[in-house]
Protein backbone atom coordinates (compact mmCIF):
# COMPACT_ATOMS: atom_id res chain seq x y z
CA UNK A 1 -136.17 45.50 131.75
CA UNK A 2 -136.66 46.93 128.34
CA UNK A 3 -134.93 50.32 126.95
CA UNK A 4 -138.70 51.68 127.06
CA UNK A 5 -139.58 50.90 130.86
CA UNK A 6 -135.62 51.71 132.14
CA UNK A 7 -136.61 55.68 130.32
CA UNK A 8 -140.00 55.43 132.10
CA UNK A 9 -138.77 54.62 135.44
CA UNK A 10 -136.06 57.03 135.23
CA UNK A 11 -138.19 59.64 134.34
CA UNK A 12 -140.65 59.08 137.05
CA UNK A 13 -137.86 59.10 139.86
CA UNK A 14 -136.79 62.44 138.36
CA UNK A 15 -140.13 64.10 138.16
CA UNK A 16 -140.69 62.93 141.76
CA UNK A 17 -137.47 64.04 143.49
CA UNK A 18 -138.14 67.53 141.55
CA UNK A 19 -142.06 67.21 143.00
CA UNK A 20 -140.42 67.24 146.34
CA UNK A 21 -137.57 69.62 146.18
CA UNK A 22 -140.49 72.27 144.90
CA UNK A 23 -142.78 71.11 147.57
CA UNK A 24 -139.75 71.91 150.24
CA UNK A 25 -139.26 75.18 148.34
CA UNK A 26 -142.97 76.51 148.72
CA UNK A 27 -143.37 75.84 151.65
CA UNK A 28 -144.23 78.30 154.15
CA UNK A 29 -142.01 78.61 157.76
CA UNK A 30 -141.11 81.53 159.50
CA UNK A 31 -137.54 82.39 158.21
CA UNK A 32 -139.09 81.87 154.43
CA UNK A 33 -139.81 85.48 152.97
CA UNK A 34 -143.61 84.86 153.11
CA UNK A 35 -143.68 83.71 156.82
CA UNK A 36 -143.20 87.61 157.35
CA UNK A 37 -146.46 88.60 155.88
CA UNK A 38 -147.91 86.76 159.14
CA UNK A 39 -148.76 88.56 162.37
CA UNK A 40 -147.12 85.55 164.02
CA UNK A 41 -145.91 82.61 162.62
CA UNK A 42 -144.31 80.53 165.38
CA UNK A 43 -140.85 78.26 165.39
CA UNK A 44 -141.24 75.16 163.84
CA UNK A 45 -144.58 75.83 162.17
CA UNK A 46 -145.16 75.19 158.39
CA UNK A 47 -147.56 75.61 155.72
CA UNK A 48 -147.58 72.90 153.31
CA UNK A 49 -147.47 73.55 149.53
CA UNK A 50 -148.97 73.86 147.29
CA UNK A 51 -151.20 76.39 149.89
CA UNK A 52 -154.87 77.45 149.32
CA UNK A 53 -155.98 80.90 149.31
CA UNK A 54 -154.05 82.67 151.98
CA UNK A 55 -153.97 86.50 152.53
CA UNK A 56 -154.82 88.80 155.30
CA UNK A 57 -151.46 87.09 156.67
CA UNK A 58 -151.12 90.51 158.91
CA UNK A 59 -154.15 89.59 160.77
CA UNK A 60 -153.03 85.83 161.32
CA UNK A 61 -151.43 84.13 164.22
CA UNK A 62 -150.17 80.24 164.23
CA UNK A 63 -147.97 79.19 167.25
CA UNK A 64 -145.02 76.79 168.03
CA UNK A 65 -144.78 73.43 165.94
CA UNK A 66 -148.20 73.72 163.99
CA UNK A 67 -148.64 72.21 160.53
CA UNK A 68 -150.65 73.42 157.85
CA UNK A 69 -151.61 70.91 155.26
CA UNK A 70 -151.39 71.11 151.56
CA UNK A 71 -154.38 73.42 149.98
CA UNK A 72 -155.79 74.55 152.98
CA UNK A 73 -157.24 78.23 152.76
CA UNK A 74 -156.83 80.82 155.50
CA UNK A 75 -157.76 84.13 155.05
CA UNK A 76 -158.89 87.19 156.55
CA UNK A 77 -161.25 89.63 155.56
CA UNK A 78 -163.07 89.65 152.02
CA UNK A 79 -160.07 90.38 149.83
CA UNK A 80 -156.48 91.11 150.15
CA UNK A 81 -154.98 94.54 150.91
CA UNK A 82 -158.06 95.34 152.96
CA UNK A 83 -157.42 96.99 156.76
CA UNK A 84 -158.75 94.67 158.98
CA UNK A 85 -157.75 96.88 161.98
CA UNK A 86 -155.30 96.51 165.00
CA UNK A 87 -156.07 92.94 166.11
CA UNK A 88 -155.78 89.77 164.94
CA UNK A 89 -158.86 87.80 163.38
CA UNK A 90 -157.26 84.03 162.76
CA UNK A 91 -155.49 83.02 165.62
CA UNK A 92 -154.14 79.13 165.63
CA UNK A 93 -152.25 77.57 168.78
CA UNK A 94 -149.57 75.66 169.32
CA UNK A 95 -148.96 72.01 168.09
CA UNK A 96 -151.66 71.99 165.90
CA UNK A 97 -152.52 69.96 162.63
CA UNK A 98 -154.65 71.22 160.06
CA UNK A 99 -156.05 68.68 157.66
CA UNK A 100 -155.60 69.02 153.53
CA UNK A 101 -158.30 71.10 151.77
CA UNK A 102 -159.72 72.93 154.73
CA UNK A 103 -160.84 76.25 155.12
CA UNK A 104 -160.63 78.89 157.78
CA UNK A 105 -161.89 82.04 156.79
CA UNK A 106 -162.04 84.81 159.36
CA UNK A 107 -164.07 88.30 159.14
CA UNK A 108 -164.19 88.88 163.48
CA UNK A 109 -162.63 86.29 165.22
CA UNK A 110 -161.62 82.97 164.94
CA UNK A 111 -160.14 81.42 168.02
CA UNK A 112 -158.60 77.50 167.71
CA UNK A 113 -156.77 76.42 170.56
CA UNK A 114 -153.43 74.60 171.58
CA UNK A 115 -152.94 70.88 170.08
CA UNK A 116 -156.29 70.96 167.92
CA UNK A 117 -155.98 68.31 164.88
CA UNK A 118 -158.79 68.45 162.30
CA UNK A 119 -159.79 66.19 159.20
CA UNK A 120 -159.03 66.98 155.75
CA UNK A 121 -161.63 69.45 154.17
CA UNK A 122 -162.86 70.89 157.33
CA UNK A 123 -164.36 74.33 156.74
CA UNK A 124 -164.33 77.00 159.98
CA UNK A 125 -166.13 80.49 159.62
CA UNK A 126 -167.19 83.13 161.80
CA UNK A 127 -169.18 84.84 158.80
CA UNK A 128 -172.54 83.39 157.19
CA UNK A 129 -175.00 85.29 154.42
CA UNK A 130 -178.58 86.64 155.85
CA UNK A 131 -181.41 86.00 153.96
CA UNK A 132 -183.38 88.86 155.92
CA UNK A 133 -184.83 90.78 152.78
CA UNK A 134 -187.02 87.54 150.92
CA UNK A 135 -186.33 89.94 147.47
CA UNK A 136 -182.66 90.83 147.37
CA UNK A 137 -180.34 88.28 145.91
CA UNK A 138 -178.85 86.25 148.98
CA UNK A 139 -175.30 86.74 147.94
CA UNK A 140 -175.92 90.29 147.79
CA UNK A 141 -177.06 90.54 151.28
CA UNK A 142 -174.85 92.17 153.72
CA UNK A 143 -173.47 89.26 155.75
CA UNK A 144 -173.39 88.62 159.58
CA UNK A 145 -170.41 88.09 162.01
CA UNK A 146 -170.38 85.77 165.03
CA UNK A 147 -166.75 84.88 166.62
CA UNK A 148 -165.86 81.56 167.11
CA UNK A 149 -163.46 79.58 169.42
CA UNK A 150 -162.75 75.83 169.38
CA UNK A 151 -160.95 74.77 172.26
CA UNK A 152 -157.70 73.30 173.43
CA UNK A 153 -157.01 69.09 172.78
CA UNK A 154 -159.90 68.83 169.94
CA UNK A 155 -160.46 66.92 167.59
CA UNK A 156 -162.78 67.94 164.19
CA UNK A 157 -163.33 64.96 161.92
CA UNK A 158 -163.47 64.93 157.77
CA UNK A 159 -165.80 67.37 156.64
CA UNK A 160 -166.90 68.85 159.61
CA UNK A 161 -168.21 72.36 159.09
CA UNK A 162 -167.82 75.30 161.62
CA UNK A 163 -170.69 77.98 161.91
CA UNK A 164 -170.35 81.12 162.78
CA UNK A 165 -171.20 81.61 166.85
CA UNK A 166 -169.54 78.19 167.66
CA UNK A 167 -168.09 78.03 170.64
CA UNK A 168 -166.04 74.38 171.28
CA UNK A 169 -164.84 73.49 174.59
CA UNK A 170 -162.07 71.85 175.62
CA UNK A 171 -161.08 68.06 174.59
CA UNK A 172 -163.68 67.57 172.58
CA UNK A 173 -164.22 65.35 169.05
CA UNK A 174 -166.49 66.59 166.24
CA UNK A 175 -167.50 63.76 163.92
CA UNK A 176 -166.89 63.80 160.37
CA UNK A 177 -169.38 65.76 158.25
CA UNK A 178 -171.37 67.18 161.43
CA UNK A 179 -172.45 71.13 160.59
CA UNK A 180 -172.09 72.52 164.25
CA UNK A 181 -173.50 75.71 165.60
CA UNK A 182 -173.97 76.48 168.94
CA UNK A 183 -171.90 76.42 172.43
CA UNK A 184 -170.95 72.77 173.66
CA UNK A 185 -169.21 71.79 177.04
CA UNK A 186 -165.75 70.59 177.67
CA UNK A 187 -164.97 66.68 177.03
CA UNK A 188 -168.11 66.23 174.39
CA UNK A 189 -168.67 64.15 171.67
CA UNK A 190 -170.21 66.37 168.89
CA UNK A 191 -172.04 64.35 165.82
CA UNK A 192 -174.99 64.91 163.17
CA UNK A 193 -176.81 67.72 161.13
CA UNK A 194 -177.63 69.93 163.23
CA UNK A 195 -174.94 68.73 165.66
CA UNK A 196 -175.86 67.89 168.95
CA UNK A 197 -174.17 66.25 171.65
CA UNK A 198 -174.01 62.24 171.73
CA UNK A 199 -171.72 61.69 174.64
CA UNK A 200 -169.58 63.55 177.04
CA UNK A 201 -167.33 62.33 179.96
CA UNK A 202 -168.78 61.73 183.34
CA UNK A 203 -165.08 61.72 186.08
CA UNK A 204 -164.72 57.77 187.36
CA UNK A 205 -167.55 56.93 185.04
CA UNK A 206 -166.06 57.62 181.67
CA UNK A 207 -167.88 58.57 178.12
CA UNK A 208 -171.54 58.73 178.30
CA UNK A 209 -174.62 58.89 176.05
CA UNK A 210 -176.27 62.59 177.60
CA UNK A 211 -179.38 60.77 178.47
CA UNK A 212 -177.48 58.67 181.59
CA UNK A 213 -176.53 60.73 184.76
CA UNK A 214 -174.61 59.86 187.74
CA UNK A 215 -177.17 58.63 190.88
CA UNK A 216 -176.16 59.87 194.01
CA UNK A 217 -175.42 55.97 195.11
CA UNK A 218 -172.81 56.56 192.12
CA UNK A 219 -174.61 54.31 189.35
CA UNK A 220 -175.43 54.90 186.51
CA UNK A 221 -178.79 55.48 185.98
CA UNK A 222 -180.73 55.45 182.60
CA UNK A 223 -183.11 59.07 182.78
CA UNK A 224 -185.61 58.00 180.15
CA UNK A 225 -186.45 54.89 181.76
CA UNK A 226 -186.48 57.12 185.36
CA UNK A 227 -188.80 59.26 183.16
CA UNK A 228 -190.89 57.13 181.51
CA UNK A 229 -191.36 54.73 184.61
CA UNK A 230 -192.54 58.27 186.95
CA UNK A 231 -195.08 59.08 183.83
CA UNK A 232 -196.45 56.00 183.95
CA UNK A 233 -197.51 56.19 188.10
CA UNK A 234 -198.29 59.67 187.69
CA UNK A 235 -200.87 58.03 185.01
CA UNK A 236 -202.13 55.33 187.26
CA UNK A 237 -202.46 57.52 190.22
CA UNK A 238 -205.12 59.74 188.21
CA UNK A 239 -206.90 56.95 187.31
CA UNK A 240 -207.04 55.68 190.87
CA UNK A 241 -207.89 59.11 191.73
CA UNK A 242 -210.61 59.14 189.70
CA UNK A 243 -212.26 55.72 191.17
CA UNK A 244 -211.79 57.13 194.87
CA UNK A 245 -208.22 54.83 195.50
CA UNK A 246 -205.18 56.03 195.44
CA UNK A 247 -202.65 53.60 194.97
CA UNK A 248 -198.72 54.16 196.15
């Protein structure tokens, strides 16, 4: 190895071990000295740095053994040193993961359960701008509020983007990219723009496209086809109707 590449390899350990040691050093846990900005910031939880925009910390709670990726925003509020008043407005469970480059950025309430792991760059808000007056600048416009809760065992993929009034039940996934507003059941599988539901879990039958349902022999049966094939007599019996025969 030449003089040249020994100097660059050298140099390129130390600038990584120093990369590290101030990545340890920012980061954010509860016994460093801004882990007590937080409402609550539970044992074993960390905020990964270099952080994204965080304050309102006073109005923020994370439990137990959550992790906080690198650049991710959370904030409360429209600015620091604002009173938010006596409850909390961000509130994260326990064992969570929050992807890199997300956003969660709380005005009311924003509720995410126990063990919920998202994407990288997933944005969560309970706020939105109104375009009410068709003359007044839309940033301008006094914005609207809607809480939101995303429930316990989720998943929210890449992307994914949180509108205010969400409500996410339990064990669900959200597919990457998928703008979701609206209130969707336990044990759904959440995709497109506007998201809808594309399957959700039937007990002893397993994950299902919402069109099938459960027959009460306990098979599956396809409704469209059900549909389409009861249109289709209801069709020939008017026609028989109208020549005097009715047909069964």
């Amino acid at each position: 190895m030449s003089l040249h590449g020994a100097v660059r390899r050298a140099l390129g350990s130390l600038v990584h071990r120093i990369w590290e040691a101030v990545r340890t050093a920012g980061a954010v846990t509860p016994a460093s000295p801004a882990g007590y900005r937080f409402r609550r910031l539970g044992e074993g939880t960390c905020l990964s740095f270099p952080l994204g925009a965080v304050f309102g910390e006073a109005w923020i709670e994370i439990g137990d053994h959550t992790l906080i990726g690198e650049r991710v925003s959370i904030s409360t509020g429209m600015g620091p040193g604002v009173d938010l008043g006596p409850d909390s407005i961000v509130r994260i469970g326990g064992g969570c993961s929050i992807g890199r480059g997300s956003h969660i950025v709380g005005h009311q309430s924003i509720d995410i359960g126990d063990d919920v792991f998202t994407g990288p760059y997933v944005y969560i808000t309970d706020q939105n701008h109104v375009y009410d007056d068709p003359e007044a600048p839309i940033g301008r416009q006094w914005p609207r509020n809607n809480p939101v809760s995303i429930g316990s065992g989720s998943w929210l993929g890449t992307g994914a983007i949180i509108l205010p009034g969400t409500r996410i039940g339990r064990q669900c996934v959200v597919a990457g990219g998928a703008v979701v507003r609206g209130e969707f059941p336990d044990h759904s599988v959440i995709a497109g723009i506007p998201a809808k539901v594309v399957r959700h879990y039937v007990p002893g039958q397993g994950w299902l496209p919402p069109h099938l349902e459960v027959a009460e022999a306990g098979n599956v049966r396809d409704v469209r086809d059900a549909r389409d094939a009861r249109d289709a007599r209801d069709a020939r019996d008017t026609v028989d109707t109208e020549t005097g025969v009715i047909s069964r």
